[in-house]
Protein backbone atom coordinates (compact mmCIF):
# COMPACT_ATOMS: atom_id res chain seq x y z
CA UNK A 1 18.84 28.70 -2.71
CA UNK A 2 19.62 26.95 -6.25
CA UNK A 3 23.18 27.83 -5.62
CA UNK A 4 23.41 25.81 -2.94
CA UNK A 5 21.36 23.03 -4.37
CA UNK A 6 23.82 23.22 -7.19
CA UNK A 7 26.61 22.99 -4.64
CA UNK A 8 24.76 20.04 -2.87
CA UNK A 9 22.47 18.03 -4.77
CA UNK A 10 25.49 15.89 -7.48
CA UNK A 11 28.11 15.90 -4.73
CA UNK A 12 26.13 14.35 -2.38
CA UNK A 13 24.64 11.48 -4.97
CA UNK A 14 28.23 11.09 -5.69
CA UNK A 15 29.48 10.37 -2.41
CA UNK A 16 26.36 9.06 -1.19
CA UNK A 17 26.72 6.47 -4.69
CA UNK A 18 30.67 5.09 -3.82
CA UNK A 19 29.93 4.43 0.17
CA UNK A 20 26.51 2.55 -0.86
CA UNK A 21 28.48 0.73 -3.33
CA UNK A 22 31.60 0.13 -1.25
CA UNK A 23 29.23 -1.39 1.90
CA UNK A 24 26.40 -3.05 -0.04
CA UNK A 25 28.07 -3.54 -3.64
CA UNK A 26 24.58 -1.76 -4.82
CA UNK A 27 24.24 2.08 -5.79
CA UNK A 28 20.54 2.35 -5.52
CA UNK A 29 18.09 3.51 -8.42
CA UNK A 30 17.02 6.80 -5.78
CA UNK A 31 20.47 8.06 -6.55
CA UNK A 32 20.28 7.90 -10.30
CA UNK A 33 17.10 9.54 -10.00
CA UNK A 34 17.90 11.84 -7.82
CA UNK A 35 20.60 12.88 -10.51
CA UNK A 36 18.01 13.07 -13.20
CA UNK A 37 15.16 15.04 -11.56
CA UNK A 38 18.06 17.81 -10.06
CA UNK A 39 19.23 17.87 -13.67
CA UNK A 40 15.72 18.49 -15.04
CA UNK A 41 14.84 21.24 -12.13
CA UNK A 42 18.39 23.13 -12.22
CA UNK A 43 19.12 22.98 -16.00
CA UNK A 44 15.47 24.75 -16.24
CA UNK A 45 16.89 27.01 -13.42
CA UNK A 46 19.94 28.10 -14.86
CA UNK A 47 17.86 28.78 -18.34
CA UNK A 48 20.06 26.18 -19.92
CA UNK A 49 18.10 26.08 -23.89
CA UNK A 50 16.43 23.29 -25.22
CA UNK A 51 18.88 22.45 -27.50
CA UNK A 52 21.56 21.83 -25.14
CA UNK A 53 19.29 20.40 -22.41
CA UNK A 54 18.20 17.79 -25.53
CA UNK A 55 22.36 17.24 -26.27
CA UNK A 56 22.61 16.25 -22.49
CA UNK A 57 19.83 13.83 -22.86
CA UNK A 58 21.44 12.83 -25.78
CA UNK A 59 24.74 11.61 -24.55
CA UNK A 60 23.30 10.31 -21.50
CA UNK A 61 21.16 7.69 -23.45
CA UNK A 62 24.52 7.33 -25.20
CA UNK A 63 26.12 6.29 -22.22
CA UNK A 64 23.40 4.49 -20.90
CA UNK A 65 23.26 1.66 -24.12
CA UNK A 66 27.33 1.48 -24.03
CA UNK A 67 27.16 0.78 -20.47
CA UNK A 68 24.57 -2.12 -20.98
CA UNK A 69 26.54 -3.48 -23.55
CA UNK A 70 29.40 -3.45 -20.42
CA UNK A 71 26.65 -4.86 -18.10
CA UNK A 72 26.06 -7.79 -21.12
CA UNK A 73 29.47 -8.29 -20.91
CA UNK A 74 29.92 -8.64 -17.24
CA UNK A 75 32.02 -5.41 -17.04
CA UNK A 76 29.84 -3.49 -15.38
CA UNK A 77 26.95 -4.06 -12.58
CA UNK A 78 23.71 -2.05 -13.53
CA UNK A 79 23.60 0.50 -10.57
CA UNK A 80 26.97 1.59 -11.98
CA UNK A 81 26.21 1.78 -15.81
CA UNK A 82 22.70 3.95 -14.68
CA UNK A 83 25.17 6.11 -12.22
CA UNK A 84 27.54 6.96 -15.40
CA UNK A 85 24.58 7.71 -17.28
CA UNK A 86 22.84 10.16 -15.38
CA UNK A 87 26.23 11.75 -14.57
CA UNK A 88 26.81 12.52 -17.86
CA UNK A 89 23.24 14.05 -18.28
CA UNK A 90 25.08 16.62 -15.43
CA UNK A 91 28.77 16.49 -16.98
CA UNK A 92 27.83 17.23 -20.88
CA UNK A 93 29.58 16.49 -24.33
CA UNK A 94 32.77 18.36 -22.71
CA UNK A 95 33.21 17.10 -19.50
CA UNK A 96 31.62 13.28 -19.68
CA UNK A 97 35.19 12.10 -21.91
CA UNK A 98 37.46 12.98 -19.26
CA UNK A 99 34.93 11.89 -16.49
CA UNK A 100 34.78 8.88 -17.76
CA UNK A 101 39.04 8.51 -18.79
CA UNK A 102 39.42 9.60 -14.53
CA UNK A 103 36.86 6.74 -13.55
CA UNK A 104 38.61 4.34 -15.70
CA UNK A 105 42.02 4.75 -13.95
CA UNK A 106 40.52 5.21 -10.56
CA UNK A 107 38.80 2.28 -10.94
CA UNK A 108 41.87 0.31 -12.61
CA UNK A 109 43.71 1.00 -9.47
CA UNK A 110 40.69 -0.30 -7.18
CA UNK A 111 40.67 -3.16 -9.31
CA UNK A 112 44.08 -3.98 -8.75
CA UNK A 113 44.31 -2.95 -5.08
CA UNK A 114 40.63 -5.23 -4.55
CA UNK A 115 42.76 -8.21 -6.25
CA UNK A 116 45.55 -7.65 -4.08
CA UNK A 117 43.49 -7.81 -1.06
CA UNK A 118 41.38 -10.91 -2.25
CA UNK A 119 44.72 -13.03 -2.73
CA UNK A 120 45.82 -12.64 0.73
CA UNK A 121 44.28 -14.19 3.77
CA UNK A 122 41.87 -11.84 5.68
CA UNK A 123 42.00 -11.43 9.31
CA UNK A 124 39.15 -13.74 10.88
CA UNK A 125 38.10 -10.83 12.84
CA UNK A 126 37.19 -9.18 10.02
CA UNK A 127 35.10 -11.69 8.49
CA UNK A 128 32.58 -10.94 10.71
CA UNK A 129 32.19 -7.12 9.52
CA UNK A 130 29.65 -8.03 6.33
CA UNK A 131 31.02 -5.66 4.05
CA UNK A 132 34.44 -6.12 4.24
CA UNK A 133 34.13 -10.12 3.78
CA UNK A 134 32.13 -9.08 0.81
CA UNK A 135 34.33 -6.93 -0.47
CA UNK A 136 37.20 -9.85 0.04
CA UNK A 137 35.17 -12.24 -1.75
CA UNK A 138 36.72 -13.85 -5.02
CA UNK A 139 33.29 -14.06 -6.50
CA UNK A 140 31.95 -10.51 -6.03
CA UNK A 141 32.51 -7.85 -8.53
CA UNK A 142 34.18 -4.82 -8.27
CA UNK A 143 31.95 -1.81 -6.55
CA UNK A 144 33.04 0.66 -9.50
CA UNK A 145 30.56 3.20 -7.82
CA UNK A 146 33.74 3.42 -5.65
CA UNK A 147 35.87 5.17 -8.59
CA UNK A 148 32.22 6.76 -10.14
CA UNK A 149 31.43 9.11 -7.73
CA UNK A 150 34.98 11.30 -6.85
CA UNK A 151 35.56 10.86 -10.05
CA UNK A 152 32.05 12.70 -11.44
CA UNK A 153 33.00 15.23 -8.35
CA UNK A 154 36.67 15.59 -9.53
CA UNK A 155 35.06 16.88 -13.07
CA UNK A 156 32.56 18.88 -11.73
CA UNK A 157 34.07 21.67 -10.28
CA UNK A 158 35.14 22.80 -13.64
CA UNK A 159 31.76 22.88 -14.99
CA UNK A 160 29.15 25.49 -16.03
CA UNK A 161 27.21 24.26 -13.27
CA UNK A 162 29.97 25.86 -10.63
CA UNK A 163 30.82 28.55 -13.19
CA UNK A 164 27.07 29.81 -12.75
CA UNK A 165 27.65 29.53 -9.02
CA UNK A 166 30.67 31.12 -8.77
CA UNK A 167 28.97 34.15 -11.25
CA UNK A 168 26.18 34.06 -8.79
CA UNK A 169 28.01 35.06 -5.78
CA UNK A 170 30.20 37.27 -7.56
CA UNK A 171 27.81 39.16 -8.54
């Protein structure tokens, strides 16, 4: 049964995280803390130690005060820096670097393609579906939640999270 929740539980916040962000340009707090409590119950689960349940909590308040210095800065909206934070509490020291260097390009490209699409006349039909005239509007952000969550899934299937998985039904 924890298997499967292991299998379940971050995908699902992930994609659950970019389609809330790409059709309300909000990822909700429930997903972050969704994230956080399946950490806290699988970690225990797996019999992850304290000391490296205390180096995930570590890096994830890391990423949490960079990312409001991005928020300060404009860079980032809030449901996104909270996201990458409580990813990372899943991802670890070894697989929150290149997490985060696959979110950047992802959303580098989204940024570019969302520009793209912003300097060219939408179709009035369109308009009137609400997200995509948000979306096309030259004064909303960009919903990074869109890059966020494959990326976080992209990384995760190398973890110890699907290596203890994999060892479980192997065995």
């Amino acid at each position: 049964m924890m298997e499967l929740l292991i299998l379940v539980v971050f995908p699902l916040a992930m994609f659950f995280a970019a389609a809330s962000d790409l059709l309300t340009m909000t990822i909700p707090n429930k997903v972050s803390l969704i994230l956080i409590f399946g950490f806290v119950i699988l970690s225990w689960f797996i019999g992850m130690d304290i000391q490296a349940f205390a180096w995930h909590w570590a890096l994830a308040g890391i990423v949490l005060v960079c990312g409001f210095g991005f928020f300060a800065a404009g860079w980032m909206g809030g449901g996104d820096v909270k996201l990458a934070a409580a990813t990372s509490l899943w991802l670890g020291w070894e697989f929150t670097l290149p997490y985060l260097a696959i979110a950047g390009f992802m959303g580098g490209i989204l940024t570019i393609l969302i520009m793209i699409a912003r300097s060219k006349e939408l179709p009035l039909s369109l308009y009137k579906i609400k997200w995509i005239s948000r979306l096309h509007a030259k004064n909303e952000g960009v919903p990074y939640g869109i890059a966020l969550g494959p990326a976080a899934v992209l990384v995760y299937q190398d973890t110890p999270w699907m290596q203890y998985v994999f060892n479980s039904v192997g065995s």
